[in-house]
C-alpha atoms as a PDB file:
ATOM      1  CA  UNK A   1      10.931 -17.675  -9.642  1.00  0.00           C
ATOM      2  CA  UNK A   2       7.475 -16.070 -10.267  1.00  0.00           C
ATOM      3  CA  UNK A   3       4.429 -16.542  -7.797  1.00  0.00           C
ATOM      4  CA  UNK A   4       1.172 -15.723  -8.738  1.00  0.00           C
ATOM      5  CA  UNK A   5      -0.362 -14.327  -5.746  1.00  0.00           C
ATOM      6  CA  UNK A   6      -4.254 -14.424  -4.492  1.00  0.00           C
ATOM      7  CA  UNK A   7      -5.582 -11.377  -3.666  1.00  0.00           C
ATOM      8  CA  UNK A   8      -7.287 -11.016  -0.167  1.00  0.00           C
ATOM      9  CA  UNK A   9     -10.860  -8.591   0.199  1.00  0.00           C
ATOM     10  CA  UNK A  10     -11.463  -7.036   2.937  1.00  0.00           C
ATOM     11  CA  UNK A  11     -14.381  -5.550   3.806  1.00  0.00           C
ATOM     12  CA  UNK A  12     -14.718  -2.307   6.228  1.00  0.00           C
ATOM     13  CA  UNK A  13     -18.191  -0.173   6.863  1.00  0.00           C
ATOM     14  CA  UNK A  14     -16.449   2.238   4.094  1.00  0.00           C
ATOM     15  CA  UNK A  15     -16.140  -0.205   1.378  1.00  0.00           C
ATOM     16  CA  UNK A  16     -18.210  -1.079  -1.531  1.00  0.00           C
ATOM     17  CA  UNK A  17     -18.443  -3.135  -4.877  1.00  0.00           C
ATOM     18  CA  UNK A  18     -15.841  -1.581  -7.120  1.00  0.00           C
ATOM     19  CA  UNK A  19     -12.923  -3.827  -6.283  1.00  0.00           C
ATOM     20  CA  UNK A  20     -14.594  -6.773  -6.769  1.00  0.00           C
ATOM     21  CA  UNK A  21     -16.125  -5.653 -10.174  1.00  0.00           C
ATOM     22  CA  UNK A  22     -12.987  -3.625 -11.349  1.00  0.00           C
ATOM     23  CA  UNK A  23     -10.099  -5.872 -10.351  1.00  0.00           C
ATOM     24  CA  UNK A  24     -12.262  -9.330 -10.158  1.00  0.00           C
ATOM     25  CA  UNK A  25     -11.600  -9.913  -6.431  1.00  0.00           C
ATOM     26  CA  UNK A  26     -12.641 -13.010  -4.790  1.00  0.00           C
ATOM     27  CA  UNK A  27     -16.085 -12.869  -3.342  1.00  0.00           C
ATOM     28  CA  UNK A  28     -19.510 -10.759  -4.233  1.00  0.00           C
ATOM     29  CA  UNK A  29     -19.131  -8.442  -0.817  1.00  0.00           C
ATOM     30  CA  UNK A  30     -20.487  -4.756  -1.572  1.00  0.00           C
ATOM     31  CA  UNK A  31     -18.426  -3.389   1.506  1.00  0.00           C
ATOM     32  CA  UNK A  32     -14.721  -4.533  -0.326  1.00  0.00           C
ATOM     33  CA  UNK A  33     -12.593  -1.626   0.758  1.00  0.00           C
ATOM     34  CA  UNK A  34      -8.905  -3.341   0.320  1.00  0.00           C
ATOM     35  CA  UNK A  35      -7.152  -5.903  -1.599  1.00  0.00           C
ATOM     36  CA  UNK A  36      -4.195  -6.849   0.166  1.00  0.00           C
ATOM     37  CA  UNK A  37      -2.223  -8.221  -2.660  1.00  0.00           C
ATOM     38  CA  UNK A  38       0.971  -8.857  -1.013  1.00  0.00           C
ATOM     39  CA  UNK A  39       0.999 -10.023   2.789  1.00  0.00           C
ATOM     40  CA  UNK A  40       2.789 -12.227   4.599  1.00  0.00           C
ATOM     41  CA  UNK A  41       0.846 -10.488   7.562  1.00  0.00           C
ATOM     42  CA  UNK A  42      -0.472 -12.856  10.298  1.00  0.00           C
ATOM     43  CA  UNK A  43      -4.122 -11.331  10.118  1.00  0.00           C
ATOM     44  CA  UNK A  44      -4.091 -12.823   6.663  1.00  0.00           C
ATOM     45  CA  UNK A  45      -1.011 -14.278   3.959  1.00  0.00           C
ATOM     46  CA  UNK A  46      -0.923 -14.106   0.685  1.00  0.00           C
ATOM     47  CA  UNK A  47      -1.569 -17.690  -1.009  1.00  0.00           C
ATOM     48  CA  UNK A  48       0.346 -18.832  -4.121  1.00  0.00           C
ATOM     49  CA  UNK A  49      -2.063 -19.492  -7.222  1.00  0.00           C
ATOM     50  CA  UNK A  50      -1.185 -22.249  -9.616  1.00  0.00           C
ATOM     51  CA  UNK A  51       2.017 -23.559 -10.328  1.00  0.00           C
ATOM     52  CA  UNK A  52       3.928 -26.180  -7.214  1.00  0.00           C
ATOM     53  CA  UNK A  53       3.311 -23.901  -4.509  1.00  0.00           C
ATOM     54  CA  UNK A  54      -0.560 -23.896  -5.488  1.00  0.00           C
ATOM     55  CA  UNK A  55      -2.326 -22.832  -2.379  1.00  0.00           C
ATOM     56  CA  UNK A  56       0.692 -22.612  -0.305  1.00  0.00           C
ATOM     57  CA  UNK A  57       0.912 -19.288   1.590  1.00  0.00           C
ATOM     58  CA  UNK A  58       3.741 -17.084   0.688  1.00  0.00           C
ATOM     59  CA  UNK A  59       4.827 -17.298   4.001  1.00  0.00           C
ATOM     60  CA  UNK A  60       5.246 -21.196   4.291  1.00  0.00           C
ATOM     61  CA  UNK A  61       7.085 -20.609   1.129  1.00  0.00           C
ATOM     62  CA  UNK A  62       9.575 -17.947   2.250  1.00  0.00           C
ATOM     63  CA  UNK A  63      10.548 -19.873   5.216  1.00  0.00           C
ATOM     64  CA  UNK A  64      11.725 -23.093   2.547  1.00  0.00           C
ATOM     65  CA  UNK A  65      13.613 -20.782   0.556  1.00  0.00           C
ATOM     66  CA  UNK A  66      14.705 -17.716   2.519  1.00  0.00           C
ATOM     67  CA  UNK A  67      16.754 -16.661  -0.222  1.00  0.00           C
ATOM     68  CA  UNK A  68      13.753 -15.699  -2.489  1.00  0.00           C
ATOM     69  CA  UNK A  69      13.557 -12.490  -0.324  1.00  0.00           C
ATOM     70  CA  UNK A  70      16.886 -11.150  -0.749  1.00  0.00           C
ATOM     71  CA  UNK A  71      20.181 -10.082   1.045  1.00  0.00           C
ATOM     72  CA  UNK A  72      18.330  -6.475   1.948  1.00  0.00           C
ATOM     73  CA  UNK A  73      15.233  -8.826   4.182  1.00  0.00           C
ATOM     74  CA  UNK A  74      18.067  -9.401   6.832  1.00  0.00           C
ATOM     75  CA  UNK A  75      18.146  -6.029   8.172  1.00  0.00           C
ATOM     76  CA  UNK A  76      14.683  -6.329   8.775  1.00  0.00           C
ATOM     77  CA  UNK A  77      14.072  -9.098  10.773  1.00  0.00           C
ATOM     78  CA  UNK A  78      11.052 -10.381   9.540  1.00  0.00           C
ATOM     79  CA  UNK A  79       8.836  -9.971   5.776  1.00  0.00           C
ATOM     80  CA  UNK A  80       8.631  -6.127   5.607  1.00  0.00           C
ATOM     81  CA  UNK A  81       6.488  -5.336   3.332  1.00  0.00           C
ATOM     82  CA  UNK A  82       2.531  -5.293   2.201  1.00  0.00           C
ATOM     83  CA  UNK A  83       0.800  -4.214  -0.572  1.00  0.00           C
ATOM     84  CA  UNK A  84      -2.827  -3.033  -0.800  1.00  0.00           C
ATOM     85  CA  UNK A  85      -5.438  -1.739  -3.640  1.00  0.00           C
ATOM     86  CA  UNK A  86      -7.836   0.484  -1.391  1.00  0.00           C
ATOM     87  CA  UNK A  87     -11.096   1.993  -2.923  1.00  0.00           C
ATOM     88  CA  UNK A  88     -13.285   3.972  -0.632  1.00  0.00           C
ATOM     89  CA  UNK A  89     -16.827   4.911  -0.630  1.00  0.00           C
ATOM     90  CA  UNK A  90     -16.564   7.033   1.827  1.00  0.00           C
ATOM     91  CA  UNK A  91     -14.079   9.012   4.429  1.00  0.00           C
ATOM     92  CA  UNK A  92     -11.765   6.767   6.035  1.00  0.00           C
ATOM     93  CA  UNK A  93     -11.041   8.142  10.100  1.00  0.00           C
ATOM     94  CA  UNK A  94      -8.466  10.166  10.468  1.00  0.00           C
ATOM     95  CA  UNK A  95      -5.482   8.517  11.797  1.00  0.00           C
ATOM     96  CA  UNK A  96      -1.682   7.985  12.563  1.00  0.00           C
ATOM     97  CA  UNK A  97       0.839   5.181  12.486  1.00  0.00           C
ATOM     98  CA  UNK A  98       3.722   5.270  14.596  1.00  0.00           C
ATOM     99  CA  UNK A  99       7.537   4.553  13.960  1.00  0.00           C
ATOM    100  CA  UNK A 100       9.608   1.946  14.419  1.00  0.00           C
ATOM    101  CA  UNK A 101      10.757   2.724  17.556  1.00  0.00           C
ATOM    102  CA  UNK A 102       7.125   3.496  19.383  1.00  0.00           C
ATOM    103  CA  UNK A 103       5.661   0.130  18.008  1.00  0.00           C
ATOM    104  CA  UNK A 104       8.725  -1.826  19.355  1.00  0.00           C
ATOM    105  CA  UNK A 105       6.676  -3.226  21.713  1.00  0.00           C
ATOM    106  CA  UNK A 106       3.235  -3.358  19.678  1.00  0.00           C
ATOM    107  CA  UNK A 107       2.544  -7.014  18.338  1.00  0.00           C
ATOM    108  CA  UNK A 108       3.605  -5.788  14.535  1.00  0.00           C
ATOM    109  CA  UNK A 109       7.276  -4.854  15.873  1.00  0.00           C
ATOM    110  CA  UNK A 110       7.573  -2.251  13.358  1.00  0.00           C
ATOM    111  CA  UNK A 111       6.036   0.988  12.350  1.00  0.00           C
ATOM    112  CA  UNK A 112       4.146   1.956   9.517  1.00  0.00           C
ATOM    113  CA  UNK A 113       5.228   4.196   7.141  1.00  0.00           C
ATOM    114  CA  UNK A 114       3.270   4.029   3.853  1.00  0.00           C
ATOM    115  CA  UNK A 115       2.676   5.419   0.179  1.00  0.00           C
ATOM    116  CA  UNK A 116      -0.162   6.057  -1.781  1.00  0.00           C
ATOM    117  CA  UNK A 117      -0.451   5.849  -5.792  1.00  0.00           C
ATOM    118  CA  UNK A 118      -3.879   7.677  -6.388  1.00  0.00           C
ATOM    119  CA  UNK A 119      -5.245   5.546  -9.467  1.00  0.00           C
ATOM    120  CA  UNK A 120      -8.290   7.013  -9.994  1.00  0.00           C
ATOM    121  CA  UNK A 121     -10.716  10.024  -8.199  1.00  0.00           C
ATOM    122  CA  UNK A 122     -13.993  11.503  -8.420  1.00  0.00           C
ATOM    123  CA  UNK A 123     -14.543  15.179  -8.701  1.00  0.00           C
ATOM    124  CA  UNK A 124     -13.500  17.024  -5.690  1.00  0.00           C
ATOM    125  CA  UNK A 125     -11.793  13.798  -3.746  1.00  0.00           C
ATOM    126  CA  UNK A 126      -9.894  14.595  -1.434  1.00  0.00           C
ATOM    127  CA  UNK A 127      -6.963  13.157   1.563  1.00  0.00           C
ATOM    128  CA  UNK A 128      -5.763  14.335   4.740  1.00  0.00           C
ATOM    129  CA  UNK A 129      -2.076  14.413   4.894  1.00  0.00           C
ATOM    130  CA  UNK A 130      -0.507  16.078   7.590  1.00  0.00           C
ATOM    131  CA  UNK A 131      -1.297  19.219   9.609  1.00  0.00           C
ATOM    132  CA  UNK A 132      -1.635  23.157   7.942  1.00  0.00           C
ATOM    133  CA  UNK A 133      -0.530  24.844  11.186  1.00  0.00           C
ATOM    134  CA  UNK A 134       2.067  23.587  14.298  1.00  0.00           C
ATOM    135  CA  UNK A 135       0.179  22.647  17.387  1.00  0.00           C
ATOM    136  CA  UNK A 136       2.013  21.663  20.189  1.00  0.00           C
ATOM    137  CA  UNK A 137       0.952  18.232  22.435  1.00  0.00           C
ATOM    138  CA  UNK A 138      -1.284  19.798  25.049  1.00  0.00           C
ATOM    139  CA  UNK A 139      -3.021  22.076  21.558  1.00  0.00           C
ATOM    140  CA  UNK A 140      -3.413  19.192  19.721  1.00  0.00           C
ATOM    141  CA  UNK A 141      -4.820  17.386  22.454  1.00  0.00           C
ATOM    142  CA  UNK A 142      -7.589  20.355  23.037  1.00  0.00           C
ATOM    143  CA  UNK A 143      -8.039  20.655  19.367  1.00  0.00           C
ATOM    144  CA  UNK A 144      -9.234  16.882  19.397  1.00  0.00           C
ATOM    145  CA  UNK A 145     -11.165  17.209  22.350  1.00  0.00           C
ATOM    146  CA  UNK A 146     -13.405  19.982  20.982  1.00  0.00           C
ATOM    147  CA  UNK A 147     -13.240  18.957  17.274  1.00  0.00           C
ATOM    148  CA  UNK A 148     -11.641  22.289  16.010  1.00  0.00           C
ATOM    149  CA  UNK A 149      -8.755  20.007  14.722  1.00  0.00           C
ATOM    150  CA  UNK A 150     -10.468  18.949  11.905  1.00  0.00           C
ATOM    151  CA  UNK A 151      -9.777  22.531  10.756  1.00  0.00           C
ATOM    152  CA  UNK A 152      -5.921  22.364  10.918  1.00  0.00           C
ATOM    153  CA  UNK A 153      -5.650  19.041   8.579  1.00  0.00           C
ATOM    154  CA  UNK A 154      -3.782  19.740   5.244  1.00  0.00           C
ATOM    155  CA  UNK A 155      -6.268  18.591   2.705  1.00  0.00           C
ATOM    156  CA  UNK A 156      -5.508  17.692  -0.696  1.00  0.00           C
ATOM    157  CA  UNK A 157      -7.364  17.600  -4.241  1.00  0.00           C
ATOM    158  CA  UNK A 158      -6.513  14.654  -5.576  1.00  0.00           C
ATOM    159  CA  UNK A 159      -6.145  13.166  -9.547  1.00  0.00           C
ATOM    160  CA  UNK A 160      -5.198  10.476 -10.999  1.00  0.00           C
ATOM    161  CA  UNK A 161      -1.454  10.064 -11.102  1.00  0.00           C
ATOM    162  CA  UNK A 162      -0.998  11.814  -7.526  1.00  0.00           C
ATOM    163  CA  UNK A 163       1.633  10.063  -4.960  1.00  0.00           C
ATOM    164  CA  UNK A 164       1.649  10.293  -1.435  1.00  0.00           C
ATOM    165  CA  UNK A 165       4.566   9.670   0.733  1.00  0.00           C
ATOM    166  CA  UNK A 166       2.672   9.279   4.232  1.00  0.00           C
ATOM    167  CA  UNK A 167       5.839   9.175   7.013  1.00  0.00           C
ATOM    168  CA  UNK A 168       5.251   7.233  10.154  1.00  0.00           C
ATOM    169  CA  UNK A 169       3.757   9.964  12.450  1.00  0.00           C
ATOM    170  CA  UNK A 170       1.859  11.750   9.768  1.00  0.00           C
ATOM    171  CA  UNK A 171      -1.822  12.476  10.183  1.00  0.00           C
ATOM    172  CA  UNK A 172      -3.628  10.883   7.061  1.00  0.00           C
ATOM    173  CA  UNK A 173      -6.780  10.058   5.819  1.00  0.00           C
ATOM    174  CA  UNK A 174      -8.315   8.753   2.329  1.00  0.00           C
ATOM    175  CA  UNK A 175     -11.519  10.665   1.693  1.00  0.00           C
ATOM    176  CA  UNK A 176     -14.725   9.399  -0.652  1.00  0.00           C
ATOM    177  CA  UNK A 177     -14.388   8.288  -3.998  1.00  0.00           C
ATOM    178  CA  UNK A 178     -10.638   7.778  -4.112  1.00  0.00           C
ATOM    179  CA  UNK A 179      -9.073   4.438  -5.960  1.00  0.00           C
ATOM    180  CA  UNK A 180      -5.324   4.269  -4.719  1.00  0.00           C
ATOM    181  CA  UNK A 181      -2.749   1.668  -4.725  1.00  0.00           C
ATOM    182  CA  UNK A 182      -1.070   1.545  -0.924  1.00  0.00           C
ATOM    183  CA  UNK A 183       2.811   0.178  -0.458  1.00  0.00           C
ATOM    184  CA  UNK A 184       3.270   0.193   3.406  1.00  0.00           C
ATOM    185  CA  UNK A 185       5.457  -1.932   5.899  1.00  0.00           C
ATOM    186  CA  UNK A 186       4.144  -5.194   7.073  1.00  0.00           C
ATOM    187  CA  UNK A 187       2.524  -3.420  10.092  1.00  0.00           C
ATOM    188  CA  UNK A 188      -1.614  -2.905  10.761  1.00  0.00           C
ATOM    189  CA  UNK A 189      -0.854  -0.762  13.722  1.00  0.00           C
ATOM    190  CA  UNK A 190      -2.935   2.236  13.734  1.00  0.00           C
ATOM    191  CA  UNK A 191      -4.460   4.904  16.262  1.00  0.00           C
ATOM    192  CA  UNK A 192      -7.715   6.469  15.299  1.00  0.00           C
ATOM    193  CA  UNK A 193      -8.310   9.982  15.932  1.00  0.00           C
ATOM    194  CA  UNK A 194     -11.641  10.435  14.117  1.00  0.00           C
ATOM    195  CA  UNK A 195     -14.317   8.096  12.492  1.00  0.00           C
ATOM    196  CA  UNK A 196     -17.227  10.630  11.362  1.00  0.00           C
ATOM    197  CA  UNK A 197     -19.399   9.535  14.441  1.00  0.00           C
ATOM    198  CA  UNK A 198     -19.607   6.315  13.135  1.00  0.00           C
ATOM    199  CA  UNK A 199     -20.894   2.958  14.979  1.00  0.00           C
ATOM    200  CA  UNK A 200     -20.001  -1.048  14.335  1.00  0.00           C
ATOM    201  CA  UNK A 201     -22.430  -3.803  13.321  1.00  0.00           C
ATOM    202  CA  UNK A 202     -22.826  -3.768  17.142  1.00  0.00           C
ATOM    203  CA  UNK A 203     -23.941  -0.076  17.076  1.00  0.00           C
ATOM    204  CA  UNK A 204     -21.070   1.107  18.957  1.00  0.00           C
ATOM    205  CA  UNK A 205     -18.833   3.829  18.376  1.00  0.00           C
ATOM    206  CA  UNK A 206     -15.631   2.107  17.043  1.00  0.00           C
ATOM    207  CA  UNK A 207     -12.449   2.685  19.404  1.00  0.00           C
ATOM    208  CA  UNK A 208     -10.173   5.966  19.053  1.00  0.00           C
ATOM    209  CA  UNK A 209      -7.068   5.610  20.544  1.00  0.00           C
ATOM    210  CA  UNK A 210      -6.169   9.266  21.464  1.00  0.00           C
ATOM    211  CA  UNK A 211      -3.779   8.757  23.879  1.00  0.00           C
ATOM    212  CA  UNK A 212      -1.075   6.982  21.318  1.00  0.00           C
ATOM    213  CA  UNK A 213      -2.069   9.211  18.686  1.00  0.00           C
ATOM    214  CA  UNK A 214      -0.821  11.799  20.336  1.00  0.00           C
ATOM    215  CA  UNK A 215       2.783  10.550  21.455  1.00  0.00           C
ATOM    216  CA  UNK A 216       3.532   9.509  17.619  1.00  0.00           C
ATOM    217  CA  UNK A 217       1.913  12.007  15.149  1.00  0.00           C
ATOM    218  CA  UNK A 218       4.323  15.072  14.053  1.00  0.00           C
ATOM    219  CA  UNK A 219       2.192  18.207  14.634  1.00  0.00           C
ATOM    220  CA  UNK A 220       4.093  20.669  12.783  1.00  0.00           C
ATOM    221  CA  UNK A 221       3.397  21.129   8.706  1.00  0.00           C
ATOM    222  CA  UNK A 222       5.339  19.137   6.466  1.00  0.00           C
ATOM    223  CA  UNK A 223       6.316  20.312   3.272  1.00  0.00           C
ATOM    224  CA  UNK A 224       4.199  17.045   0.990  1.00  0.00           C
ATOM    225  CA  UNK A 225       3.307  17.976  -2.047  1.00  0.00           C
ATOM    226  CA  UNK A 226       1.379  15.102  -4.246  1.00  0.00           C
ATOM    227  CA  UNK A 227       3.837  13.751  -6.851  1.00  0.00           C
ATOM    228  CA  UNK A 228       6.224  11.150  -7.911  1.00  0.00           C
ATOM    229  CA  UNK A 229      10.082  11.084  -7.285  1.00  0.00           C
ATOM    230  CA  UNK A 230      10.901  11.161 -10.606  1.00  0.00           C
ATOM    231  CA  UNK A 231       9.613  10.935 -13.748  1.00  0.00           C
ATOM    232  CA  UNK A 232       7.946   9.793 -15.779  1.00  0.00           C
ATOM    233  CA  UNK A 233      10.137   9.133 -18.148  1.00  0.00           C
ATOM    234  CA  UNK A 234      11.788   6.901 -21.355  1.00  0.00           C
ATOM    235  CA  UNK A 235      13.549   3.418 -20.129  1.00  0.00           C
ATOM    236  CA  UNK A 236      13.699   0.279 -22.006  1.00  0.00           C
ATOM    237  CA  UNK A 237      10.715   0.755 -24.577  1.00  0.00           C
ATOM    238  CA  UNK A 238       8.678   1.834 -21.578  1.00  0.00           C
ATOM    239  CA  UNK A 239       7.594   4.804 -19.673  1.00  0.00           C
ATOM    240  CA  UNK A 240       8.992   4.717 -16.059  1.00  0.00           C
ATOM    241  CA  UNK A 241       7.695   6.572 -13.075  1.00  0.00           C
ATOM    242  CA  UNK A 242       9.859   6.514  -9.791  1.00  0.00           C
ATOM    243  CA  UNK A 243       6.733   6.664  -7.742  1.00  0.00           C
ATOM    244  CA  UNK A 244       9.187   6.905  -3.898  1.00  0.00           C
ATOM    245  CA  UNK A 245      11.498   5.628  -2.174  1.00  0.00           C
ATOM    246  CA  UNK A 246      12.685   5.351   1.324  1.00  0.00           C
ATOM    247  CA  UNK A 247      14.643   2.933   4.481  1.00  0.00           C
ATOM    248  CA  UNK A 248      12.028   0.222   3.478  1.00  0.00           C
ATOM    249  CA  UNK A 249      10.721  -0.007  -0.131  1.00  0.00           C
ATOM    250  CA  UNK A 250      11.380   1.248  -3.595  1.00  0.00           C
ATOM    251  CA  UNK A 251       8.592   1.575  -5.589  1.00  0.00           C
ATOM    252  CA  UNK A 252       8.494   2.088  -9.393  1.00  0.00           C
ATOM    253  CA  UNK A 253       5.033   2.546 -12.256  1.00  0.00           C
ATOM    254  CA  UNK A 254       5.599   0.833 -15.209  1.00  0.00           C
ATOM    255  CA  UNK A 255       3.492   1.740 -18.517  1.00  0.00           C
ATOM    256  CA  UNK A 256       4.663  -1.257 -21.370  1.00  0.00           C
ATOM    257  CA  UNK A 257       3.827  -0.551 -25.127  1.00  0.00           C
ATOM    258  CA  UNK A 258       6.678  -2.519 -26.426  1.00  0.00           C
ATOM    259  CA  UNK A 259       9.013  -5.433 -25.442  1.00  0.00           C
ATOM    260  CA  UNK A 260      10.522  -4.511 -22.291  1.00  0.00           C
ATOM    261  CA  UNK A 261      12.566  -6.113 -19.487  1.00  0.00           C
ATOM    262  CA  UNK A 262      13.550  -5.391 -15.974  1.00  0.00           C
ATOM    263  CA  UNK A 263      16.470  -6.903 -13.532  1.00  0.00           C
ATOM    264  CA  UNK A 264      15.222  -8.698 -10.540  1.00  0.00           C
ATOM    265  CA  UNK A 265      18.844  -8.941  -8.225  1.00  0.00           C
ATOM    266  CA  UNK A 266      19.598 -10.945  -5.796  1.00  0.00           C
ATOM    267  CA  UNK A 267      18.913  -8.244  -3.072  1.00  0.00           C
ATOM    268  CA  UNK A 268      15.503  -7.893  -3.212  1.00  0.00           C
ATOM    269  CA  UNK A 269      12.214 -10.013  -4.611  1.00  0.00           C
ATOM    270  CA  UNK A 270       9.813  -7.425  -6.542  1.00  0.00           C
ATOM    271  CA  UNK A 271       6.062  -7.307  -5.740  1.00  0.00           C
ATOM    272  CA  UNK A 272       4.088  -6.571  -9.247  1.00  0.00           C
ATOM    273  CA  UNK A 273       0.796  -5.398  -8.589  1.00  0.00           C
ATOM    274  CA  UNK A 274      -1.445  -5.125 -11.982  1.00  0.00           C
ATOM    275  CA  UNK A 275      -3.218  -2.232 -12.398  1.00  0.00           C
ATOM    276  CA  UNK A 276      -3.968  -2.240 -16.290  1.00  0.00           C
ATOM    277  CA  UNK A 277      -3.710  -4.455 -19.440  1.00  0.00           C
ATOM    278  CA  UNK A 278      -2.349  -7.827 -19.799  1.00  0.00           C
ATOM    279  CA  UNK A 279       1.368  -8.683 -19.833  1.00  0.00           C
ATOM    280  CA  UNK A 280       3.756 -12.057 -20.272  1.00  0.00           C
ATOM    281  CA  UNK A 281       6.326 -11.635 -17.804  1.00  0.00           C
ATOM    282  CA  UNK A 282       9.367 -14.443 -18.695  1.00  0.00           C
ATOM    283  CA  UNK A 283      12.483 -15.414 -17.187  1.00  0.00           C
ATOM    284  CA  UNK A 284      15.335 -18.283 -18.463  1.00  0.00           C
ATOM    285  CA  UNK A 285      13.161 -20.990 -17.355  1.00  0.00           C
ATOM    286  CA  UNK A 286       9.217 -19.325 -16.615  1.00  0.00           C
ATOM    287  CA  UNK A 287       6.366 -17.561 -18.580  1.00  0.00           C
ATOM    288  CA  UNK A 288       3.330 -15.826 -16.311  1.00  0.00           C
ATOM    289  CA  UNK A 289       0.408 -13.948 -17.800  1.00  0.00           C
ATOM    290  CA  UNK A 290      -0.803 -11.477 -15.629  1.00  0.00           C
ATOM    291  CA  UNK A 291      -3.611  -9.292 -16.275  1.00  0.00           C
ATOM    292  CA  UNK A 292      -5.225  -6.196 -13.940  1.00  0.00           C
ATOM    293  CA  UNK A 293      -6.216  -7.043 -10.505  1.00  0.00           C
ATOM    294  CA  UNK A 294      -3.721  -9.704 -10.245  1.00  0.00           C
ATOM    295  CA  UNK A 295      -0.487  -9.966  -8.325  1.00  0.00           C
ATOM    296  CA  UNK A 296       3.207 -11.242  -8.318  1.00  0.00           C
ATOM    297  CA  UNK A 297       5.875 -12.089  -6.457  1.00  0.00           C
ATOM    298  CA  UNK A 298       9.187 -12.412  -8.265  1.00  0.00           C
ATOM    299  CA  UNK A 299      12.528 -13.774  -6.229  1.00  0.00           C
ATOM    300  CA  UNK A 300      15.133 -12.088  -5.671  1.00  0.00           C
ATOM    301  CA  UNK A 301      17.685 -13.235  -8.050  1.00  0.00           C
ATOM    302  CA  UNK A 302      15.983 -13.757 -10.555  1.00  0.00           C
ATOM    303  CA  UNK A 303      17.980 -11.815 -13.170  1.00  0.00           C
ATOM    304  CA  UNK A 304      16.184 -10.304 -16.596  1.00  0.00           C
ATOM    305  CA  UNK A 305      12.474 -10.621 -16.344  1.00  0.00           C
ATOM    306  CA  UNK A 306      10.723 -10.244 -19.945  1.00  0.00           C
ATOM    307  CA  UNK A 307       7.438  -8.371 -20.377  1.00  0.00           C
ATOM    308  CA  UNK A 308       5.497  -7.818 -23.391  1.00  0.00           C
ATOM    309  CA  UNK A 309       1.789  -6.526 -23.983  1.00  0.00           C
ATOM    310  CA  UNK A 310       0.614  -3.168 -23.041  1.00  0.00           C
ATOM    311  CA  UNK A 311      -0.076  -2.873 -19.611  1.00  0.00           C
ATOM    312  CA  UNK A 312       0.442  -0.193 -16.773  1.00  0.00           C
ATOM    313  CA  UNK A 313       2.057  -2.213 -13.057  1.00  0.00           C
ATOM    314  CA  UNK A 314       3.384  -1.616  -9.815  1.00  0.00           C
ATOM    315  CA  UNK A 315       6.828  -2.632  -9.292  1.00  0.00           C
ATOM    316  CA  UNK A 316       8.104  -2.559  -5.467  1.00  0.00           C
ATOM    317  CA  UNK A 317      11.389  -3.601  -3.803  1.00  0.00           C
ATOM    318  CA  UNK A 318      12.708  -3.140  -0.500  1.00  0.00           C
END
């Protein structure tokens, strides 16, 4: 079956108008700095547009038919996945999200570990993923303490094209002027570390949680060079990009010139997240038209899913 899906804004004191102009997001906000476009999240769920689940949330929808998620949800326990379009005008803090087993007893239940598709960058963007140089606990605690941490964050240049594989525990931030699509576990749990000396709409500093931050981040060097898992390359009349994949997602760039079709199977749904173009997905019995900035949810099962028009998507499977 194929949902359309409503995307959500939401604004943070780094956002700004491009989402809403770009991707035609709800709402006239100039501080838009995500788009969740897949959530069954309790903070906010995704809401089926059109069609008999019209204004539904994908949640009330999943618990009807429990098969649309797949044979693979079970093993999770509950919806595991979220999908974001992120644009920000300016650094993000510098934080960490921790694993499945530290946020056990967090209200998400799960961890976080995420990836980033960079769609677009200004000159000279940059993110923070990871450290250069090993600290241990009681180092990394000083280095916070008296700033001089910010000088043992790996930085990276960042283009169009770049992928990010950000592991539960890694140190991460999206700097200025980045456009990136975000594929993540269904988990909001985060520990600041830094936020620029930055206050709220109340004027206070906003809360760092240094303490958990340093239990769960990994404060040796990881070897994460930007780039996709494979590709891209030739399938089916399109170009494919393997984009990562990992324990709880699978997520695959799309580029359609031609007729083209993927298999939806019954152990997984697939998220489609638009990102360019215009395309008429069809199955046996349903035609969609999707265009950029919107979002789909296909159940698992499906079978052979039917695209034509030239367009550029996110597919993602768990």
């Amino acid at each position: 079956m194929l949902l359309k899906l409503k995307p959500i804004p939401k604004d943070y004191i780094w956002g700004g108008s491009r989402l809403v102009d770009e991707f035609d997001a709800p709402g006239d906000s100039d501080k838009v700095g995500e788009l969740w476009m897949l959530s069954c999240h309790p903070d906010h769920r995704s809401r089926v547009d059109g069609g008999v689940y019209d204004g539904k949330s994908l949640p009330e929808v999943l618990t009807k038919h429990t098969d649309f998620m797949g044979t693979h949800a079970k093993k999770f326990g509950r919806f595991p996945l979220m999908v974001k379009l992120i644009h920000a005008c300016d650094d993000l803090s510098i934080q960490v999200h921790p694993d499945d087993e530290y946020a056990a007893d967090t209200p998400d239940k799960q961890g976080k570990t995420e990836l980033w598709y960079v769609i677009d960058a200004e000159p000279d963007a940059e993110v923070v993923c990871g450290l250069s140089e090993e600290l241990n606990q009681d180092q990394f605690r000083r280095a916070i303490q008296d700033g001089t941490f910010l000088d043992s964050l790996q930085r990276y240049k960042v283009k169009a094209g770049d992928v990010f594989f950000i592991e539960a525990g890694t140190i991460h931030s999206i700097g200025k002027g980045v456009l990136l699509a975000e594929i993540e576990q269904n988990s909001t749990t985060a520990y600041r570390i830094y936020d620029h000396g930055r206050v709220d709409e109340d004027g206070q500093p906003r809360p760092l949680r240094i303490d958990r931050a340093i239990d769960v981040a990994i404060t040796v060097p990881t070897d994460n060079p930007p780039g996709p898992l494979v590709g891209p390359r030739e399938v089916e009349s399109r170009t494919e990009t393997v984009l990562g994949e990992c324990d709880y997602f699978r997520s695959v760039v799309m580029e359609t010139f031609m007729p083209t079709s993927f298999e939806v199977g019954k152990e997984s749904f697939a998220s489609v997240i638009m990102l360019d173009g215009k395309a008429v997905f069809m199955t046996g019995e349903e035609t969609m038209t999707a265009a950029k900035g919107e979002s789909l949810f296909i159940s698992a099962g499906t079978g052979r899913v039917s695209v034509t028009g030239k367009s550029t998507f996110i597919v993602t499977t768990i």
